[in-house]
N, C-alpha and C. Protein backbone atom coordinates (compact mmCIF):
# COMPACT_ATOMS: atom_id res chain seq x y z
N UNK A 1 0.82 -1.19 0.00
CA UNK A 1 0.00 0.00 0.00
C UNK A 1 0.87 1.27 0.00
N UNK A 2 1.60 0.91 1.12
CA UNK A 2 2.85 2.55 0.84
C UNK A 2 4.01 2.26 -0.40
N UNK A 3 3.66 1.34 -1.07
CA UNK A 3 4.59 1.62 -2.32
C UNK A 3 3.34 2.38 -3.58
N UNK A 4 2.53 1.92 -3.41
CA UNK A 4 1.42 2.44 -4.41
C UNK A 4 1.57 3.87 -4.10
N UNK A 5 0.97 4.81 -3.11
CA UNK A 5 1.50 5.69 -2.32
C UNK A 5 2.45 6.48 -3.14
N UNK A 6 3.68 6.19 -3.16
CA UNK A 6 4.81 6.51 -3.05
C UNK A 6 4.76 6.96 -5.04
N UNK A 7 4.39 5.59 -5.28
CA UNK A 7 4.24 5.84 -6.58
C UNK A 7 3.12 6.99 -7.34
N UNK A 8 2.10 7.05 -6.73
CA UNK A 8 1.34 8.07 -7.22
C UNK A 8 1.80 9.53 -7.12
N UNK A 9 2.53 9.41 -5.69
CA UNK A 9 2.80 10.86 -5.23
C UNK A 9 4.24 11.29 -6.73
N UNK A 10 4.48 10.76 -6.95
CA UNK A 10 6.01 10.41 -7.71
C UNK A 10 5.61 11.11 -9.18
N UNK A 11 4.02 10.46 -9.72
CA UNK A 11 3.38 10.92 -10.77
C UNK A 11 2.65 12.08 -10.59
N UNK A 12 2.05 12.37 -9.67
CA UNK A 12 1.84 13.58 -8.98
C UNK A 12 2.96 14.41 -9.64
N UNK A 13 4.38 15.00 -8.70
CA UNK A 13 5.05 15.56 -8.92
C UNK A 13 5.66 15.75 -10.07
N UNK A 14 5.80 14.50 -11.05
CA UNK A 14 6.13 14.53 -12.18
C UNK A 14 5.23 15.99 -13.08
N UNK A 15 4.30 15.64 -13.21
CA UNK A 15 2.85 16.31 -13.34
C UNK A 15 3.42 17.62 -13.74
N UNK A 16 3.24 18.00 -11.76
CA UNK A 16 3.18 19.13 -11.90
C UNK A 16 4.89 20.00 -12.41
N UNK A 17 5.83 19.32 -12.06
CA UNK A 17 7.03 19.68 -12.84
C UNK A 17 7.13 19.70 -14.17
N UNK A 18 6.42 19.13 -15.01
CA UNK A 18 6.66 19.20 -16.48
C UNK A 18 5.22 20.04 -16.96
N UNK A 19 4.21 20.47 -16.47
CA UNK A 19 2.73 21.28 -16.59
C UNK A 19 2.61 21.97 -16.35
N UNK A 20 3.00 22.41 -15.13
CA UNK A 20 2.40 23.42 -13.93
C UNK A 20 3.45 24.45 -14.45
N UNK A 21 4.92 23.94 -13.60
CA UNK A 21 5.74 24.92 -13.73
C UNK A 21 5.93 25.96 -14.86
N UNK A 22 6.23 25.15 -16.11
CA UNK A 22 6.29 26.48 -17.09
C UNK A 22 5.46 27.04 -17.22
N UNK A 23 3.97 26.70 -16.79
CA UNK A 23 2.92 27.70 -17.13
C UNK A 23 3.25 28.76 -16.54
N UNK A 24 3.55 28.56 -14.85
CA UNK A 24 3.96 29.74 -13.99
C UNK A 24 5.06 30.70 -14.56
N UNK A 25 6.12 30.00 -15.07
CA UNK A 25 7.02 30.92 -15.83
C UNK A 25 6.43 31.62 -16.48
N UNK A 26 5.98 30.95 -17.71
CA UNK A 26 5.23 31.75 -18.47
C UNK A 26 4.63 33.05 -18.34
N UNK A 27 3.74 32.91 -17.13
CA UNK A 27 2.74 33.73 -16.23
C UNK A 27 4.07 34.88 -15.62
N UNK A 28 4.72 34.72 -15.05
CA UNK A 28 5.48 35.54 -15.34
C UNK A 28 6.13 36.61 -15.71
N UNK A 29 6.71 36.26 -16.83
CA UNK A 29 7.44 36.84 -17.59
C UNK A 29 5.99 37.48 -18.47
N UNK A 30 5.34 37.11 -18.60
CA UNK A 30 4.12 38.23 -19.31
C UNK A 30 3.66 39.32 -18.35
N UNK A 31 3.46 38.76 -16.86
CA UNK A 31 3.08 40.09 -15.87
C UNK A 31 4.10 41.08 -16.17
N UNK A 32 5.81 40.53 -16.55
CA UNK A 32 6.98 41.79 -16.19
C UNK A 32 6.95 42.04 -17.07
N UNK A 33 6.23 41.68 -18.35
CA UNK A 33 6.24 42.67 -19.86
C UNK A 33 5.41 43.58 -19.59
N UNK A 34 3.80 43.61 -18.75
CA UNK A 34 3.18 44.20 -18.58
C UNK A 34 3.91 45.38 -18.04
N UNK A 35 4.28 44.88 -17.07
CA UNK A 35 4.60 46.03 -16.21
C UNK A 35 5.61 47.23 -16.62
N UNK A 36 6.20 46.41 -17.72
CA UNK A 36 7.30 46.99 -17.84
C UNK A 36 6.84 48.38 -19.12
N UNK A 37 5.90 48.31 -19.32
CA UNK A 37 5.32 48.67 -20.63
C UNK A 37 5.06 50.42 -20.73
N UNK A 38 5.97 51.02 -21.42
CA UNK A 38 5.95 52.26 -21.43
C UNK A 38 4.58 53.12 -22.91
N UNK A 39 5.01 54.30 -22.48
CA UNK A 39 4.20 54.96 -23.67
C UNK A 39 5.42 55.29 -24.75
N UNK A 40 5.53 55.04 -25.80
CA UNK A 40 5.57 55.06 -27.25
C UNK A 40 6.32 53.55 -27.31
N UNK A 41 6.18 52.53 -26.70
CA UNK A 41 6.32 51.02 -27.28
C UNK A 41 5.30 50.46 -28.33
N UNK A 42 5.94 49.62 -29.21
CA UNK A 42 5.27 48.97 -30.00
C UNK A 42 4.99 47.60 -29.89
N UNK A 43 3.70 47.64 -29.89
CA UNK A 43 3.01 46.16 -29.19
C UNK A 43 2.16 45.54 -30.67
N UNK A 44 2.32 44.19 -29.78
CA UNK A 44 1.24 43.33 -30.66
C UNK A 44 -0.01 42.96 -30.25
N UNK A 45 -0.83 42.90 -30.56
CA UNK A 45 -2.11 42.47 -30.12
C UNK A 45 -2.57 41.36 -29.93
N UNK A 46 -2.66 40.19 -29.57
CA UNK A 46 -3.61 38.90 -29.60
C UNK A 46 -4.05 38.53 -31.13
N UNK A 47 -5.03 39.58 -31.41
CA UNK A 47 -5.38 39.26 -32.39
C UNK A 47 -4.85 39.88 -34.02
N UNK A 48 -3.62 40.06 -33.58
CA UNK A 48 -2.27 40.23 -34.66
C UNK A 48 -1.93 41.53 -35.01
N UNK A 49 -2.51 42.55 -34.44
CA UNK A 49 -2.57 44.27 -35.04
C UNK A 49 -0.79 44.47 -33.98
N UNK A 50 -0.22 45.78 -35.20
CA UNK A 50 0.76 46.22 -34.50
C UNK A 50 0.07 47.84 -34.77
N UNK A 51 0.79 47.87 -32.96
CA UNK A 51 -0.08 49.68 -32.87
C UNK A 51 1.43 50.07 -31.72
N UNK A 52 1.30 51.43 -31.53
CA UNK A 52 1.91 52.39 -30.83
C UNK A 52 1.20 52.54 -29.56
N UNK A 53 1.60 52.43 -28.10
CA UNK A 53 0.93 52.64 -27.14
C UNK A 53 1.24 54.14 -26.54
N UNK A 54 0.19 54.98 -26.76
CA UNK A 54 -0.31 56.45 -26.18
C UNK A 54 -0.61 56.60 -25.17
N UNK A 55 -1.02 55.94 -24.10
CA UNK A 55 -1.79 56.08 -23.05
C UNK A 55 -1.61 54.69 -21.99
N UNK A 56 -1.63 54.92 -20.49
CA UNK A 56 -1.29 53.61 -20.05
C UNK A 56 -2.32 54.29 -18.41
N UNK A 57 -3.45 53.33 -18.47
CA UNK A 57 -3.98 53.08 -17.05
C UNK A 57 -3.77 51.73 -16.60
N UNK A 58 -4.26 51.86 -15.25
CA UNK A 58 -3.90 50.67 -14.31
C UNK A 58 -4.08 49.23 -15.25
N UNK A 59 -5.38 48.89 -15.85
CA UNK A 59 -5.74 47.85 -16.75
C UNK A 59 -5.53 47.46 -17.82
N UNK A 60 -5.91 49.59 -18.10
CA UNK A 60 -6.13 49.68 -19.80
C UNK A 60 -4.94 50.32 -20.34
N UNK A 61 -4.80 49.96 -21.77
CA UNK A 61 -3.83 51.19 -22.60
C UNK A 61 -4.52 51.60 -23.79
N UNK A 62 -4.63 52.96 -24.34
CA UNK A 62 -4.76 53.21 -25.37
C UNK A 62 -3.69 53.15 -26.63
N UNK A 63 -4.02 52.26 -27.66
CA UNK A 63 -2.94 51.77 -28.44
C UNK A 63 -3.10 52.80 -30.17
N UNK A 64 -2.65 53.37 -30.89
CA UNK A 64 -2.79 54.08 -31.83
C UNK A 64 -2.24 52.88 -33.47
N UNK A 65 -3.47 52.79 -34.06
CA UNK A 65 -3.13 51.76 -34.99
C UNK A 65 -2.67 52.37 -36.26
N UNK A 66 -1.73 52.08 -37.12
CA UNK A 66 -1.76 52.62 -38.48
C UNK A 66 -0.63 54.29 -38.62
N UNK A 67 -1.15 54.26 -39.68
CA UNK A 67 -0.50 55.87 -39.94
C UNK A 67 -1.73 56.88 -39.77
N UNK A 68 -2.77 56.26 -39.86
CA UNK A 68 -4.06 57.09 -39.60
C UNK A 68 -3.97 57.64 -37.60
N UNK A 69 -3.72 58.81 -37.38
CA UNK A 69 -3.81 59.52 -35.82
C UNK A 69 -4.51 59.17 -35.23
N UNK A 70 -6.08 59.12 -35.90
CA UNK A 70 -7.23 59.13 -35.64
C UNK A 70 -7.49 57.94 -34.88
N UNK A 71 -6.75 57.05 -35.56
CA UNK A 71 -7.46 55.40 -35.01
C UNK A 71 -6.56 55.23 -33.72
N UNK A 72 -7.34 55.25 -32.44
CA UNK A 72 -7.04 55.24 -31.07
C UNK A 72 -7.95 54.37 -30.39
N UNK A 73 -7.23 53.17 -30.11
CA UNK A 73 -8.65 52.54 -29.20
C UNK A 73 -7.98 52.13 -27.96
N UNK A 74 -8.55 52.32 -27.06
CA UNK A 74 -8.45 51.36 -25.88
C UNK A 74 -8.49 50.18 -25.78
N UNK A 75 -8.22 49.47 -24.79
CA UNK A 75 -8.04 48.00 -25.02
C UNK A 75 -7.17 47.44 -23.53
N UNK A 76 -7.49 46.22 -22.97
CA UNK A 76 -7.24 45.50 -21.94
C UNK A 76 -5.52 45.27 -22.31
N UNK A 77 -4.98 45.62 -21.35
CA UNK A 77 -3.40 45.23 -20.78
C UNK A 77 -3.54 43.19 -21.48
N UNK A 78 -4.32 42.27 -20.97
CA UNK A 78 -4.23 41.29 -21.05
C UNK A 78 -4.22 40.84 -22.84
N UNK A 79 -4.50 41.82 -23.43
CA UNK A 79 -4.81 41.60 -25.20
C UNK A 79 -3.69 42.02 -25.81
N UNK A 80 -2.24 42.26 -24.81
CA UNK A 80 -1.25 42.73 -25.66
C UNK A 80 0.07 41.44 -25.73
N UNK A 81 0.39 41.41 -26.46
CA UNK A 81 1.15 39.73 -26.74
C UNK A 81 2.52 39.87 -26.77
N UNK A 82 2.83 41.14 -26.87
CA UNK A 82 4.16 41.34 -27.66
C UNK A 82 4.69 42.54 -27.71
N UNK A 83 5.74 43.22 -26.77
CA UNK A 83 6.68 44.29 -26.93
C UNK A 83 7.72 44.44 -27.20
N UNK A 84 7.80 45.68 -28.19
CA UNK A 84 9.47 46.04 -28.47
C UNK A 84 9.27 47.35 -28.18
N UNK A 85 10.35 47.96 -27.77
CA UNK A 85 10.53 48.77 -27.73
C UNK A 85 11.06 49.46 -28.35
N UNK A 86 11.41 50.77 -28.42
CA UNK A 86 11.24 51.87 -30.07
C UNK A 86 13.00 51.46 -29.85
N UNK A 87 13.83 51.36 -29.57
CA UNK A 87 15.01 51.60 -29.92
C UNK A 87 15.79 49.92 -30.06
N UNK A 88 15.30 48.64 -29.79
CA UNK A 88 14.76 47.11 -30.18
C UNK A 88 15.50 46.59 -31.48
N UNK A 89 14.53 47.39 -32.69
CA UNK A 89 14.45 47.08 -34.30
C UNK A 89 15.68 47.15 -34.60
């Protein structure tokens, strides 16, 4: 019985060392992109747009798409995938 035990706990840990963990990395290193995220960086979007970030609240950023000024949208911190920064390229 305590070898069965022993063995589950074993697959258990396996588990979570090859699953868990990198997710947490993962998780991570995306909060310190967040954070790290200034106004005139160039971000990617989730859903593939590259825009200029103008504006930065606690959640939100306003991101400026295109060569068009005009096009300014807001948008959730969590919808941004991808930073470089202007001096990067």
């Amino acid at each position: 019985m305590i070898v069965m035990l022993l063995v589950y706990a074993v697959l258990i840990g396996a588990m979570w060392f090859f699953f868990m963990r990198p997710q947490k990395k993962e998780q991570k290193r995306v909060a310190a992109m967040l954070s790290n995220l200034e106004t005139g960086d160039c971000v990617l979007t989730t859903s593939g747009f590259y825009g200029i970030v103008i504006d930065i609240t606690d959640d939100t950023v306003i991101v400026e798409f295109g060569n068009n000024k005009n096009c300014r949208i807001p948008m959730e911190k969590s919808a941004i995938s991808k930073v470089e920064k202007p001096g990067e390229n």
